[in-house]
PDB file of N, CA and C in Angstrom:
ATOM      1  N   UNK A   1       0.415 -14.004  -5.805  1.00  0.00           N
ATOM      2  CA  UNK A   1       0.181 -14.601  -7.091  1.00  0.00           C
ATOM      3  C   UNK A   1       0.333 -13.517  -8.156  1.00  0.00           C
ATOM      4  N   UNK A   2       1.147 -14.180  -9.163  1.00  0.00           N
ATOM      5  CA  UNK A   2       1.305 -13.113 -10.459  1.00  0.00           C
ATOM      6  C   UNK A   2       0.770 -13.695 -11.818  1.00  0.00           C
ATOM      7  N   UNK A   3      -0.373 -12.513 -12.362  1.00  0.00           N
ATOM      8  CA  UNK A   3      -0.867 -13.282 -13.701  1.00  0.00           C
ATOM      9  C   UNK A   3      -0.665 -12.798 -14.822  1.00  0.00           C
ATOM     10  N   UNK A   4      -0.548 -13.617 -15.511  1.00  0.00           N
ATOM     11  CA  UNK A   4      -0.138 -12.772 -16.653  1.00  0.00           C
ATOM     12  C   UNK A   4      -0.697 -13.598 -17.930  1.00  0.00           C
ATOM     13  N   UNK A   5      -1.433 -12.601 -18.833  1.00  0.00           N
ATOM     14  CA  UNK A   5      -3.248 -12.755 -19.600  1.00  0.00           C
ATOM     15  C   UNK A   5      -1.871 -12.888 -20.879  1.00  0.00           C
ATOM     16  N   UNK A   6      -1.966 -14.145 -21.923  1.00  0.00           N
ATOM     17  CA  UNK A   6      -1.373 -13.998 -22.861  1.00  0.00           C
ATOM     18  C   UNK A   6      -2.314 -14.075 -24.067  1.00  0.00           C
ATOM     19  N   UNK A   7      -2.569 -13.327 -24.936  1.00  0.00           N
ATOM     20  CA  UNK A   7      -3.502 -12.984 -26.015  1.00  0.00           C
ATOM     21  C   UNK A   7      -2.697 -13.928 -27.152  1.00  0.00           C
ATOM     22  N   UNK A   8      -1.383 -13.307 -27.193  1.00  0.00           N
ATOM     23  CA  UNK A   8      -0.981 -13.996 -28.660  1.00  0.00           C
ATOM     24  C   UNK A   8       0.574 -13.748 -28.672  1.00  0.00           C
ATOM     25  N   UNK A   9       1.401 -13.927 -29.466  1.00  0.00           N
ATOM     26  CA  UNK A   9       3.065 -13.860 -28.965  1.00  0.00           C
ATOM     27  C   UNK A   9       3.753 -12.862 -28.629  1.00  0.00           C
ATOM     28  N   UNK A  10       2.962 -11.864 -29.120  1.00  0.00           N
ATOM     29  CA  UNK A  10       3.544 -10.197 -28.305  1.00  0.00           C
ATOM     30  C   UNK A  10       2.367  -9.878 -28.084  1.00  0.00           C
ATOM     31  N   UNK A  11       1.196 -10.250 -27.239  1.00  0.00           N
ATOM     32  CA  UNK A  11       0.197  -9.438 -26.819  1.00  0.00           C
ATOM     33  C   UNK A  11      -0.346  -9.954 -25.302  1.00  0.00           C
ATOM     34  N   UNK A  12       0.253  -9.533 -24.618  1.00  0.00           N
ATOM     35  CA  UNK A  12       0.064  -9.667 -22.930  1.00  0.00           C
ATOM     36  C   UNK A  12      -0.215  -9.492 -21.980  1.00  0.00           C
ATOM     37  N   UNK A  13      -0.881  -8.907 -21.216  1.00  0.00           N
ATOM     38  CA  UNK A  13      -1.004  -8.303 -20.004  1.00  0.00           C
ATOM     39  C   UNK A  13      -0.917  -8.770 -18.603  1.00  0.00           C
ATOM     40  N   UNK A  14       0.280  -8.096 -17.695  1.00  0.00           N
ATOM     41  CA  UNK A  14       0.553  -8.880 -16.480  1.00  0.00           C
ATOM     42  C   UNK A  14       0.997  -7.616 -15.498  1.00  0.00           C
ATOM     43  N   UNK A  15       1.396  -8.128 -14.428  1.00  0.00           N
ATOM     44  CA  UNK A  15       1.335  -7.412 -13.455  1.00  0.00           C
ATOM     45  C   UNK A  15       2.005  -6.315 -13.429  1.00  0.00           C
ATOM     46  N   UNK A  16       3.167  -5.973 -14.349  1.00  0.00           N
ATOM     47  CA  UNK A  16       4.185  -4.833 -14.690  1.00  0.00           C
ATOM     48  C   UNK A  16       3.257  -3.650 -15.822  1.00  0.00           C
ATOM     49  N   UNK A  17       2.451  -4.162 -16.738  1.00  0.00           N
ATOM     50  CA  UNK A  17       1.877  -3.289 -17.219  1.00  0.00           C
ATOM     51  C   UNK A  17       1.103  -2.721 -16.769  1.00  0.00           C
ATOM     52  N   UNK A  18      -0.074  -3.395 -15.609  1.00  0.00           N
ATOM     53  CA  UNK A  18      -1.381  -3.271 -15.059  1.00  0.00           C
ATOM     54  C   UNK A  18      -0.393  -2.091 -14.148  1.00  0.00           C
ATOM     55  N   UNK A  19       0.524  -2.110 -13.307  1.00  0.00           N
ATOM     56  CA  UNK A  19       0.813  -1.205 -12.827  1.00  0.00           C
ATOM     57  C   UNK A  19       0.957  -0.044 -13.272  1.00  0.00           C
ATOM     58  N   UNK A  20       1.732   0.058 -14.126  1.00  0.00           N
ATOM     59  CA  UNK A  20       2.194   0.982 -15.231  1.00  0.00           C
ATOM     60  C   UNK A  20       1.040   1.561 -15.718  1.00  0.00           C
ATOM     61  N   UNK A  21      -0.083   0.712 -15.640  1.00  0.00           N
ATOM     62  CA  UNK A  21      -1.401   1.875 -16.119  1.00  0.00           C
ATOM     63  C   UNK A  21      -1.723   2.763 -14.751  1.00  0.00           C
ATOM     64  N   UNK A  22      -2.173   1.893 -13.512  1.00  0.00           N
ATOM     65  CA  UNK A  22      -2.272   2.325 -12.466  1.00  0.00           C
ATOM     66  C   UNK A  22      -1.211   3.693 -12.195  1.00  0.00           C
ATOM     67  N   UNK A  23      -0.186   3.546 -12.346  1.00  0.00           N
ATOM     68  CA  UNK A  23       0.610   4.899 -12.066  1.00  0.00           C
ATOM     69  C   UNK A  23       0.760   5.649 -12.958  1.00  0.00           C
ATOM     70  N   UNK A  24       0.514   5.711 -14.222  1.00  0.00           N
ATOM     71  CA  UNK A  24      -0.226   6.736 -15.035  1.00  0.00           C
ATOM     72  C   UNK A  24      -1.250   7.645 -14.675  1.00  0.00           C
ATOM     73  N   UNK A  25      -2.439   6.594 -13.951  1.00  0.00           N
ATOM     74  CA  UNK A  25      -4.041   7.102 -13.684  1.00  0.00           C
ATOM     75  C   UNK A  25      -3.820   8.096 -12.465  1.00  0.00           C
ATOM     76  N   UNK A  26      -2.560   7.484 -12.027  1.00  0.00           N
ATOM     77  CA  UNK A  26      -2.196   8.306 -10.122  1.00  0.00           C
ATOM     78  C   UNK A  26      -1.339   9.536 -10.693  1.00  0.00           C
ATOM     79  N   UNK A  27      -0.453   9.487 -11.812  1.00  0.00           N
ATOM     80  CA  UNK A  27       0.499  10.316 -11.440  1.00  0.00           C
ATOM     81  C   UNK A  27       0.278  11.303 -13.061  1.00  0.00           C
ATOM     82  N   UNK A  28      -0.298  10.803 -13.919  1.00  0.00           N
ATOM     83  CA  UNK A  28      -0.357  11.580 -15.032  1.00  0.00           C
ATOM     84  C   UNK A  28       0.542  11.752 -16.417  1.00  0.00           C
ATOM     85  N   UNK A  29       1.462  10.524 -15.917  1.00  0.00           N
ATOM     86  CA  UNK A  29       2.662  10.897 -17.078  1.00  0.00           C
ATOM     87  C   UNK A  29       3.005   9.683 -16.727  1.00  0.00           C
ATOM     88  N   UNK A  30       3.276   9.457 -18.160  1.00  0.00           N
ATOM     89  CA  UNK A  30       4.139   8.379 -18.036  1.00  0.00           C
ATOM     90  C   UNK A  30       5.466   7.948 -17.540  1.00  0.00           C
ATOM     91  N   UNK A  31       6.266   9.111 -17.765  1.00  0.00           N
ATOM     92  CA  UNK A  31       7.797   9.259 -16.953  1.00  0.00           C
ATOM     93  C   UNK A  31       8.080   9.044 -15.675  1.00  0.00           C
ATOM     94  N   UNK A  32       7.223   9.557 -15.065  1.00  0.00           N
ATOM     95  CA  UNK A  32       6.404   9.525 -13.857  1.00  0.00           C
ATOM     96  C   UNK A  32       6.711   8.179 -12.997  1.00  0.00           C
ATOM     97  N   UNK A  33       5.498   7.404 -13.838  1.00  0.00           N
ATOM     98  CA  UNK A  33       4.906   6.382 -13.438  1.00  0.00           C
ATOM     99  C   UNK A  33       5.939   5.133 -13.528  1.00  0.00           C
ATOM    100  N   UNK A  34       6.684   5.195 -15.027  1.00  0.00           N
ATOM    101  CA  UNK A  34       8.171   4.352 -14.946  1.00  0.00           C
ATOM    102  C   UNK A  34       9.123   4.647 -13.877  1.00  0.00           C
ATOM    103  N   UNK A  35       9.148   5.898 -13.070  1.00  0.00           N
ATOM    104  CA  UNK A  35      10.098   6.532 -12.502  1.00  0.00           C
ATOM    105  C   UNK A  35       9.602   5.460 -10.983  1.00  0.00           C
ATOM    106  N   UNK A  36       8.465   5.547 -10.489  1.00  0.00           N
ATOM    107  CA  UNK A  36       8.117   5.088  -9.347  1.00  0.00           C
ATOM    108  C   UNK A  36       8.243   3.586  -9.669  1.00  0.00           C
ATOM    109  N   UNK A  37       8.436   2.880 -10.468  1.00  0.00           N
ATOM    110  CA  UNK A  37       8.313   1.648 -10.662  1.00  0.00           C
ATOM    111  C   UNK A  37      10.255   1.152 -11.156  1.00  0.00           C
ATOM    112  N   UNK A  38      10.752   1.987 -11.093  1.00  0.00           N
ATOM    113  CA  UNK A  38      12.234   2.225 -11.309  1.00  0.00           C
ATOM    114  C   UNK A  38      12.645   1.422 -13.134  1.00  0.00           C
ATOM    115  N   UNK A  39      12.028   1.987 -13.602  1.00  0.00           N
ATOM    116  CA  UNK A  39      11.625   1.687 -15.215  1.00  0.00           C
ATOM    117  C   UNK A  39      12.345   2.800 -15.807  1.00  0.00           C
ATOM    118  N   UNK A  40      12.708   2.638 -16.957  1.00  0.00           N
ATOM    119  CA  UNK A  40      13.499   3.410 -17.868  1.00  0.00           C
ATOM    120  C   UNK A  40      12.355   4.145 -18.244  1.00  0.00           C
ATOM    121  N   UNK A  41      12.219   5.413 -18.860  1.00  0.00           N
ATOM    122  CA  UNK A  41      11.308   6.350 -19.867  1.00  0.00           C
ATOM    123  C   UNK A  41      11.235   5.351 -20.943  1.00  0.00           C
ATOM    124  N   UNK A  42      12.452   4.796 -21.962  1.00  0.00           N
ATOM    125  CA  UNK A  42      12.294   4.092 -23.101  1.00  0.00           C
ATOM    126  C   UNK A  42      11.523   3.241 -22.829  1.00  0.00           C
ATOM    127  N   UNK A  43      11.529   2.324 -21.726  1.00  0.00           N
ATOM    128  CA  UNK A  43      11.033   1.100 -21.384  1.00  0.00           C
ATOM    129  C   UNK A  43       9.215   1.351 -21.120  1.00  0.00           C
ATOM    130  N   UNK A  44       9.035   2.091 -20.377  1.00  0.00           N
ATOM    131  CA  UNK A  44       7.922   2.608 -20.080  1.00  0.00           C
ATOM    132  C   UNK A  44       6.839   2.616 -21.298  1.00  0.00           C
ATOM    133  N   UNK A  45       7.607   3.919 -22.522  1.00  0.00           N
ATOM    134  CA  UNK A  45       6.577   4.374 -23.730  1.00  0.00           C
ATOM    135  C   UNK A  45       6.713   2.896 -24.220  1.00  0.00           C
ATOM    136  N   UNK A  46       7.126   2.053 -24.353  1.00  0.00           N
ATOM    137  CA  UNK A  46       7.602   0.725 -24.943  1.00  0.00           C
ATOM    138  C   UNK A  46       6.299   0.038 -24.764  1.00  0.00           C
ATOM    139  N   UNK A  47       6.018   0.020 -23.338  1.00  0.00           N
ATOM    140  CA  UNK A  47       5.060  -0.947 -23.288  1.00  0.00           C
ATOM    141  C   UNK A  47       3.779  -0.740 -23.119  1.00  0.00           C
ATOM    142  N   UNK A  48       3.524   1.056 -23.119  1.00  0.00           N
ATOM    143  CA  UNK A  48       2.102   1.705 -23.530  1.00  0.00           C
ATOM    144  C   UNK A  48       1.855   1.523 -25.072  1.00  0.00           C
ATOM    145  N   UNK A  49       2.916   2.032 -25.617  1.00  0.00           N
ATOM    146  CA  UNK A  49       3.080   1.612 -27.055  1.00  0.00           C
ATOM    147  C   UNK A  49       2.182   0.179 -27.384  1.00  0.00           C
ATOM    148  N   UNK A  50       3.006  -1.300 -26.618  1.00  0.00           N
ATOM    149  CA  UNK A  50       2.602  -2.537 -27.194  1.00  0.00           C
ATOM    150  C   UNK A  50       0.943  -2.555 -26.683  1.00  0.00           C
ATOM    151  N   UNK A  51       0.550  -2.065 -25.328  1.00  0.00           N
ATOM    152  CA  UNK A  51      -0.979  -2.041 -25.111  1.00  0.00           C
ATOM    153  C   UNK A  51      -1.441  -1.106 -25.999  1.00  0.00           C
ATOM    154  N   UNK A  52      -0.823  -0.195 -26.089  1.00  0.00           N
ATOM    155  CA  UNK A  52      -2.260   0.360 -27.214  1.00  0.00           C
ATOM    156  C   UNK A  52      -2.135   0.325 -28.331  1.00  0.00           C
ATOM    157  N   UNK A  53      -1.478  -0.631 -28.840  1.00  0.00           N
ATOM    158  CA  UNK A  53      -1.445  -1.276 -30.208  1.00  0.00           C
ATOM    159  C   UNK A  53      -2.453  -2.695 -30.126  1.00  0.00           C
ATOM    160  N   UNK A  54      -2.217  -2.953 -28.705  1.00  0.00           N
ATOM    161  CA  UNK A  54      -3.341  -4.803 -28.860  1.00  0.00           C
ATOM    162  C   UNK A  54      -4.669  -4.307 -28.952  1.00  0.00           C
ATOM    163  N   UNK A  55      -4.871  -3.660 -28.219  1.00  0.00           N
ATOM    164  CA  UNK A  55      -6.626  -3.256 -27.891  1.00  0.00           C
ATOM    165  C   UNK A  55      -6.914  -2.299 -29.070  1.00  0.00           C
ATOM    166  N   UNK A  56      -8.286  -2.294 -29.271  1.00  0.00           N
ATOM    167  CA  UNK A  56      -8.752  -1.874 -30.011  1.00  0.00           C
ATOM    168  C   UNK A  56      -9.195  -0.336 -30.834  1.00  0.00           C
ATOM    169  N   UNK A  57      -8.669   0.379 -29.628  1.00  0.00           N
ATOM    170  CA  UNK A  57      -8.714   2.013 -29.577  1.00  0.00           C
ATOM    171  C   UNK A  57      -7.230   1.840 -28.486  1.00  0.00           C
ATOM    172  N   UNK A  58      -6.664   3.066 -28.196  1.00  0.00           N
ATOM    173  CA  UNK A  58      -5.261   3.517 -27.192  1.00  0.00           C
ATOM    174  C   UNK A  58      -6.104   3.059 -25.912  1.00  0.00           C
ATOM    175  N   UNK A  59      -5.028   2.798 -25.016  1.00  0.00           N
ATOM    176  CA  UNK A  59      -5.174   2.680 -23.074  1.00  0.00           C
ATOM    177  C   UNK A  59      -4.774   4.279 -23.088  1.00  0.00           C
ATOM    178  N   UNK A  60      -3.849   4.666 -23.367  1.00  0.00           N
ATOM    179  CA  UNK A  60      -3.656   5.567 -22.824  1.00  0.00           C
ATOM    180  C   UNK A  60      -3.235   6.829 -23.957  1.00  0.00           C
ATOM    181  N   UNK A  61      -3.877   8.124 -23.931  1.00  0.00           N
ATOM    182  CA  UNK A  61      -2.867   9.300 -24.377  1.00  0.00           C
ATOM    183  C   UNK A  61      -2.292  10.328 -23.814  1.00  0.00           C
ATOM    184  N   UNK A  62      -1.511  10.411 -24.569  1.00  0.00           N
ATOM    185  CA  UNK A  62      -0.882  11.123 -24.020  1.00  0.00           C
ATOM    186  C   UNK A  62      -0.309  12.883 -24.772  1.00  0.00           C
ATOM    187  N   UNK A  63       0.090  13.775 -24.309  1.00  0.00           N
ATOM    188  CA  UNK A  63       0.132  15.200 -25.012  1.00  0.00           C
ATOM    189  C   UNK A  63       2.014  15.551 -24.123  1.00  0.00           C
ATOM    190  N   UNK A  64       2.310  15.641 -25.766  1.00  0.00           N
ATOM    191  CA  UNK A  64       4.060  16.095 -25.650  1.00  0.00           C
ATOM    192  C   UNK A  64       4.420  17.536 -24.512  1.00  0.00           C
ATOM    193  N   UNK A  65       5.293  17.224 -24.373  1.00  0.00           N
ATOM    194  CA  UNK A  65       6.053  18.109 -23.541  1.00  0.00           C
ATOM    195  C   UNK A  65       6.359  19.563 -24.062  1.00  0.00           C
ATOM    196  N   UNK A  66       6.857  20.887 -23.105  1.00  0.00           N
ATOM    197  CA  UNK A  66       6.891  21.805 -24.150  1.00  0.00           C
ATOM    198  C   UNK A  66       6.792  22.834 -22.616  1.00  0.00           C
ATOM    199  N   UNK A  67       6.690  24.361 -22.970  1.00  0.00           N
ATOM    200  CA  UNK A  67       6.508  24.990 -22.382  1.00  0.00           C
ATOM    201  C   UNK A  67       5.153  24.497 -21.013  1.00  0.00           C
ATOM    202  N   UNK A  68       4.074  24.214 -21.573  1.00  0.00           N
ATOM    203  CA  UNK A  68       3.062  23.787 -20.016  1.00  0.00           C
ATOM    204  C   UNK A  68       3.285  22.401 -19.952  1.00  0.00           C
ATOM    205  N   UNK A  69       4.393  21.757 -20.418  1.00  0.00           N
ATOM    206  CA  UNK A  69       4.175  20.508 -19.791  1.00  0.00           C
ATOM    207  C   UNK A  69       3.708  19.474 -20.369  1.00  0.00           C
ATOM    208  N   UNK A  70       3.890  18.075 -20.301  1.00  0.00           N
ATOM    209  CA  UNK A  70       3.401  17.454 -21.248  1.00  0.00           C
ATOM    210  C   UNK A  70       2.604  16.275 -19.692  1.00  0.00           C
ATOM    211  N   UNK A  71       1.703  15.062 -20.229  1.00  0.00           N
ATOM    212  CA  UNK A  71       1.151  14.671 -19.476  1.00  0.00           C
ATOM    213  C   UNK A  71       0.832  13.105 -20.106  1.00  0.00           C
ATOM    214  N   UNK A  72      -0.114  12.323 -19.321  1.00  0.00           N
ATOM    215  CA  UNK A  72      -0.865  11.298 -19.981  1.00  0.00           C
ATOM    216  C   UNK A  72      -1.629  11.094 -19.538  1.00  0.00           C
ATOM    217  N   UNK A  73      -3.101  10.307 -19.887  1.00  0.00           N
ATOM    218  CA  UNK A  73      -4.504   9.799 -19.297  1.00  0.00           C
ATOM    219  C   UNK A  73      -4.444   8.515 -19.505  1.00  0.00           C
ATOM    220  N   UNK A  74      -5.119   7.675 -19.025  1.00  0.00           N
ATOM    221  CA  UNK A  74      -5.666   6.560 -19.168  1.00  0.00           C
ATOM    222  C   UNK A  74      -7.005   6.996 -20.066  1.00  0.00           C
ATOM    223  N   UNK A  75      -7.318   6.163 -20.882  1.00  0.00           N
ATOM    224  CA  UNK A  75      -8.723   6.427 -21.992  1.00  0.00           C
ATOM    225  C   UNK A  75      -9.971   5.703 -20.943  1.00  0.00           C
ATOM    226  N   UNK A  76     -11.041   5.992 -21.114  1.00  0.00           N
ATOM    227  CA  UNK A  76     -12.284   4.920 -20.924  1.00  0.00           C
ATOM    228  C   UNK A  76     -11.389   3.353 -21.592  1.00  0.00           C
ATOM    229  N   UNK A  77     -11.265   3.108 -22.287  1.00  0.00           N
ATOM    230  CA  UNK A  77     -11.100   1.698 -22.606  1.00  0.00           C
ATOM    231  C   UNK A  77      -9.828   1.427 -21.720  1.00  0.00           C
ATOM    232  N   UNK A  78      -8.828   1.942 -21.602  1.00  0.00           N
ATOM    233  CA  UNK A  78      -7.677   2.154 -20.560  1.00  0.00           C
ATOM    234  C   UNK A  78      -8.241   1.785 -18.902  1.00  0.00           C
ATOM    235  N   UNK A  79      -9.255   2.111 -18.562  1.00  0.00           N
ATOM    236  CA  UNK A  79      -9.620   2.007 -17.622  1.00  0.00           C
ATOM    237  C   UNK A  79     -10.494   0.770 -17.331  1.00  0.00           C
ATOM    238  N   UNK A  80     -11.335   0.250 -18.399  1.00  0.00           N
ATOM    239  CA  UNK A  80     -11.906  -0.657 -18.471  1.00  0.00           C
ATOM    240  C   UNK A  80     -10.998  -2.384 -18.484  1.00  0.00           C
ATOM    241  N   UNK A  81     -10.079  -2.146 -19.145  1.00  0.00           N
ATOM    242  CA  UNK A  81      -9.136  -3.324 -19.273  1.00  0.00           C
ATOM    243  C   UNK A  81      -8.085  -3.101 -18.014  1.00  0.00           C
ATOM    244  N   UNK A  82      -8.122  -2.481 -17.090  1.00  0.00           N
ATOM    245  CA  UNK A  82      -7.051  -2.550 -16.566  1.00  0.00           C
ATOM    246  C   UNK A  82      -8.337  -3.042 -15.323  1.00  0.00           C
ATOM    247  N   UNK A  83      -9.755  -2.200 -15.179  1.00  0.00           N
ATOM    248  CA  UNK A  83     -10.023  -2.506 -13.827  1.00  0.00           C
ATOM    249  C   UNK A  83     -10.892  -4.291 -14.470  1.00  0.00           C
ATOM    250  N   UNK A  84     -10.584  -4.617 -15.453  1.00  0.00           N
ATOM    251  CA  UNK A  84     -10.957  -6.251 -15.963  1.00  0.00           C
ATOM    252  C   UNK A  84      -9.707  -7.336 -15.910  1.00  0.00           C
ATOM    253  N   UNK A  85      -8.494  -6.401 -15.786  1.00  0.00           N
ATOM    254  CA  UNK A  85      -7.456  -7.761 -15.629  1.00  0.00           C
ATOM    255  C   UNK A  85      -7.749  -7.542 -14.039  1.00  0.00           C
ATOM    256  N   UNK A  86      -7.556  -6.340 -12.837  1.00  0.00           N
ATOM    257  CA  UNK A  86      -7.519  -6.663 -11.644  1.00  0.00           C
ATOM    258  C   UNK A  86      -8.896  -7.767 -10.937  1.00  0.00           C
ATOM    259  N   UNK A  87      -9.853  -7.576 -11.662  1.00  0.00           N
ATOM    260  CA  UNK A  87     -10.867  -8.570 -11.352  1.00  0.00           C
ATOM    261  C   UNK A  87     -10.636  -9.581 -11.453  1.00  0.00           C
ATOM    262  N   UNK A  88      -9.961 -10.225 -12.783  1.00  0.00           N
ATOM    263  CA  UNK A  88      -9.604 -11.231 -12.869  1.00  0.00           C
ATOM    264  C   UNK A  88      -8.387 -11.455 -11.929  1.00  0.00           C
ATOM    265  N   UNK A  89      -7.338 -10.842 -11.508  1.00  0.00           N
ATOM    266  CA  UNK A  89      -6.619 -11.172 -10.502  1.00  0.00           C
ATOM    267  C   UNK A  89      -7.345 -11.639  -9.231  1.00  0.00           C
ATOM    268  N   UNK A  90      -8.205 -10.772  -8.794  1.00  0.00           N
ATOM    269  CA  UNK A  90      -9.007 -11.017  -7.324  1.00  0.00           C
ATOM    270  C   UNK A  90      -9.906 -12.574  -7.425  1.00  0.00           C
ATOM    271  N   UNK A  91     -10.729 -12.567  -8.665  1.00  0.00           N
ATOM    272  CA  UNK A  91     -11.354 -13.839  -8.913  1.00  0.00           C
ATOM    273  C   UNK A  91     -10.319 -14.824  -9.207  1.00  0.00           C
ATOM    274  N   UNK A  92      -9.135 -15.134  -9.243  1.00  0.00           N
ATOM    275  CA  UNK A  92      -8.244 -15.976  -9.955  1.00  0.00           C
ATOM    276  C   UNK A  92      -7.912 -16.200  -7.895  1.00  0.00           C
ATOM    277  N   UNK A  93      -7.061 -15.247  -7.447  1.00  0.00           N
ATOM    278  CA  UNK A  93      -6.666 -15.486  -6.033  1.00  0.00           C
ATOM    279  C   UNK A  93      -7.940 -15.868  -5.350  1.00  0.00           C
ATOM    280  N   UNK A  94      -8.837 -15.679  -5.287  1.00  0.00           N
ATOM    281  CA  UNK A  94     -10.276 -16.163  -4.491  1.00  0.00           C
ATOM    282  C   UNK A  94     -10.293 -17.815  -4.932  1.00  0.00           C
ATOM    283  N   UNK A  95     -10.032 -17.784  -6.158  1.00  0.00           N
ATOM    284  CA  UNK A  95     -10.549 -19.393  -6.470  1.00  0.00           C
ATOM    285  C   UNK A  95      -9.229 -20.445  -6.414  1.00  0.00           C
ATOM    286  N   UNK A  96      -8.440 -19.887  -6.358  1.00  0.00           N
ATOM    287  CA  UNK A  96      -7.026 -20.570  -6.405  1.00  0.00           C
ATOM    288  C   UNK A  96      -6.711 -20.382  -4.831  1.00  0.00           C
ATOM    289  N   UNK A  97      -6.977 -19.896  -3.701  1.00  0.00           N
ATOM    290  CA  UNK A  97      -6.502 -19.952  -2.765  1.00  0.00           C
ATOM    291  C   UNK A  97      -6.366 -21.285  -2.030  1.00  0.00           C
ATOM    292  N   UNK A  98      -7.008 -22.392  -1.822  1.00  0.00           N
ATOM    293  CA  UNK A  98      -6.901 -23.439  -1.242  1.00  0.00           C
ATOM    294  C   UNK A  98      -5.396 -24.106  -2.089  1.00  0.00           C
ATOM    295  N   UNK A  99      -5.497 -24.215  -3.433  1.00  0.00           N
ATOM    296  CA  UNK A  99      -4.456 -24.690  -3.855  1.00  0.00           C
ATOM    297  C   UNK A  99      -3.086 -24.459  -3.530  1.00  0.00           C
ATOM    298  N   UNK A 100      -3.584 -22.603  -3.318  1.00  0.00           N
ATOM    299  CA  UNK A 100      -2.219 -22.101  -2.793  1.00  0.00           C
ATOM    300  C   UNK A 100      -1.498 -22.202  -1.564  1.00  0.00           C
ATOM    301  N   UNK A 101      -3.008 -22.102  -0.843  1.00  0.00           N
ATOM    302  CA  UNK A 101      -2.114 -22.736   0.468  1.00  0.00           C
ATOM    303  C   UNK A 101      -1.936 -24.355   0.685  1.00  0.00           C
ATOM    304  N   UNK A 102      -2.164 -25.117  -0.224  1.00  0.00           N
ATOM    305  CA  UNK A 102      -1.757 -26.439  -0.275  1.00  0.00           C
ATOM    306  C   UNK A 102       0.156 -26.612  -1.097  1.00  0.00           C
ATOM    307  N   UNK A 103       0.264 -25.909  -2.041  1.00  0.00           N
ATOM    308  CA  UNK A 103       1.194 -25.820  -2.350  1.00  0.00           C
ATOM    309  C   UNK A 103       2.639 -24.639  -1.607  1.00  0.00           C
ATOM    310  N   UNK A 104       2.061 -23.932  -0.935  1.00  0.00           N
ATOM    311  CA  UNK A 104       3.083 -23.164  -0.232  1.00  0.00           C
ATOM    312  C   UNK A 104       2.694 -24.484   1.424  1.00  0.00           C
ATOM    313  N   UNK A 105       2.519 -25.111   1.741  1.00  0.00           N
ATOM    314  CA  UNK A 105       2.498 -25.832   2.421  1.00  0.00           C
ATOM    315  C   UNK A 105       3.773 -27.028   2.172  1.00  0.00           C
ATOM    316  N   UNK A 106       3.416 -27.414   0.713  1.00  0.00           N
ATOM    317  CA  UNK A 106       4.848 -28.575   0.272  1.00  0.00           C
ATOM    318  C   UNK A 106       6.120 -27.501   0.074  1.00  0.00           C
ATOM    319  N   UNK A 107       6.592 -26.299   0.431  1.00  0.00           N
ATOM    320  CA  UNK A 107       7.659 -25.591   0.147  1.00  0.00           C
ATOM    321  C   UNK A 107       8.718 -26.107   1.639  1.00  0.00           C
ATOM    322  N   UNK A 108       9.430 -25.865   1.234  1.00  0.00           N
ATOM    323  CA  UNK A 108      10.582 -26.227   2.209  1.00  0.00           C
ATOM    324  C   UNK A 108      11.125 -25.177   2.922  1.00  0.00           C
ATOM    325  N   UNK A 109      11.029 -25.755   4.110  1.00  0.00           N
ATOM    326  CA  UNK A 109      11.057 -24.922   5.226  1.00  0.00           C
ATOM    327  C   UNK A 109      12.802 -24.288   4.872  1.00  0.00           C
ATOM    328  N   UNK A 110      12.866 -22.299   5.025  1.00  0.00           N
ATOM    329  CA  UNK A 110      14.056 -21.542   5.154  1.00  0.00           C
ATOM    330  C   UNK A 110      14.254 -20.892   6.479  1.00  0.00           C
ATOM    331  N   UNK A 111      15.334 -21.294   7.222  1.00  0.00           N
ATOM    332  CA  UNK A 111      15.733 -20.714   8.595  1.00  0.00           C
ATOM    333  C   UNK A 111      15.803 -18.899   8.095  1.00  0.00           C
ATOM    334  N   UNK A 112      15.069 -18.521   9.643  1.00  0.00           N
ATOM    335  CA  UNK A 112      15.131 -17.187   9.065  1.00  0.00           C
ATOM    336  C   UNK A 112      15.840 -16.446   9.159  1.00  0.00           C
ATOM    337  N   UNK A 113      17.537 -16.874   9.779  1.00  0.00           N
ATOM    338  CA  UNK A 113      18.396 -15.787   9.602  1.00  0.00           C
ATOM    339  C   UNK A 113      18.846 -15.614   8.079  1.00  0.00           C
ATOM    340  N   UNK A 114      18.018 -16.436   6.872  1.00  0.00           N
ATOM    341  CA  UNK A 114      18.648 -16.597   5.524  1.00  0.00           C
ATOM    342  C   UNK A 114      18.342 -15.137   4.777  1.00  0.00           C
TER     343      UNK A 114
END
């Protein structure tokens, strides 16, 4: 199951960003973290950019590149909204599971050499 939290017409959060924070928090950079997710750099700052423009303080900062290196963090509030959409993922799949397996039940059967 994939969710995706819509606030308002550009303000979203779904399973491509929630990652994208997650591999920030693992790897420290954003370049990084687009890189393991096979994401452009542009694409990446793009959509830290649009989260930490919705919320109320940054998800994430970050410190430019240069002789030692440049990096990124997840903020306290960064961390708080990301481990509040995965809750809501786990509580959403917990309560939706019967449905789901009622509806992957009406799917039509694919031979598996397909």
């Amino acid at each position: 199951m994939r969710i995706r939290i819509v606030f308002g017409q550009d303000e979203m959060i779904g399973p491509g960003k929630a990652d994208l924070l997650d591999g920030i928090d693992r790897c420290g950079s954003i370049a990084a973290a687009g890189r393991e997710m096979g994401m452009s750099y542009k694409r990446a700052w793009e959509l830290i950019g649009t989260l930490n423009a919705m919320f109320r303080a940054p998800l994430v900062e970050s410190t430019r590149g240069g002789a030692g290196g440049g990096g990124a963090v997840l903020t306290d509030l960064g961390r708080e909204v990301l481990a509040q959409y995965r809750a809501f993922e786990a509580e959403a799949a917990a309560g939706g599971a019967a449905r789901l397996a009622a509806l992957r039940a009406l799917l039509r059967d694919i031979p598996e050499e397909k």
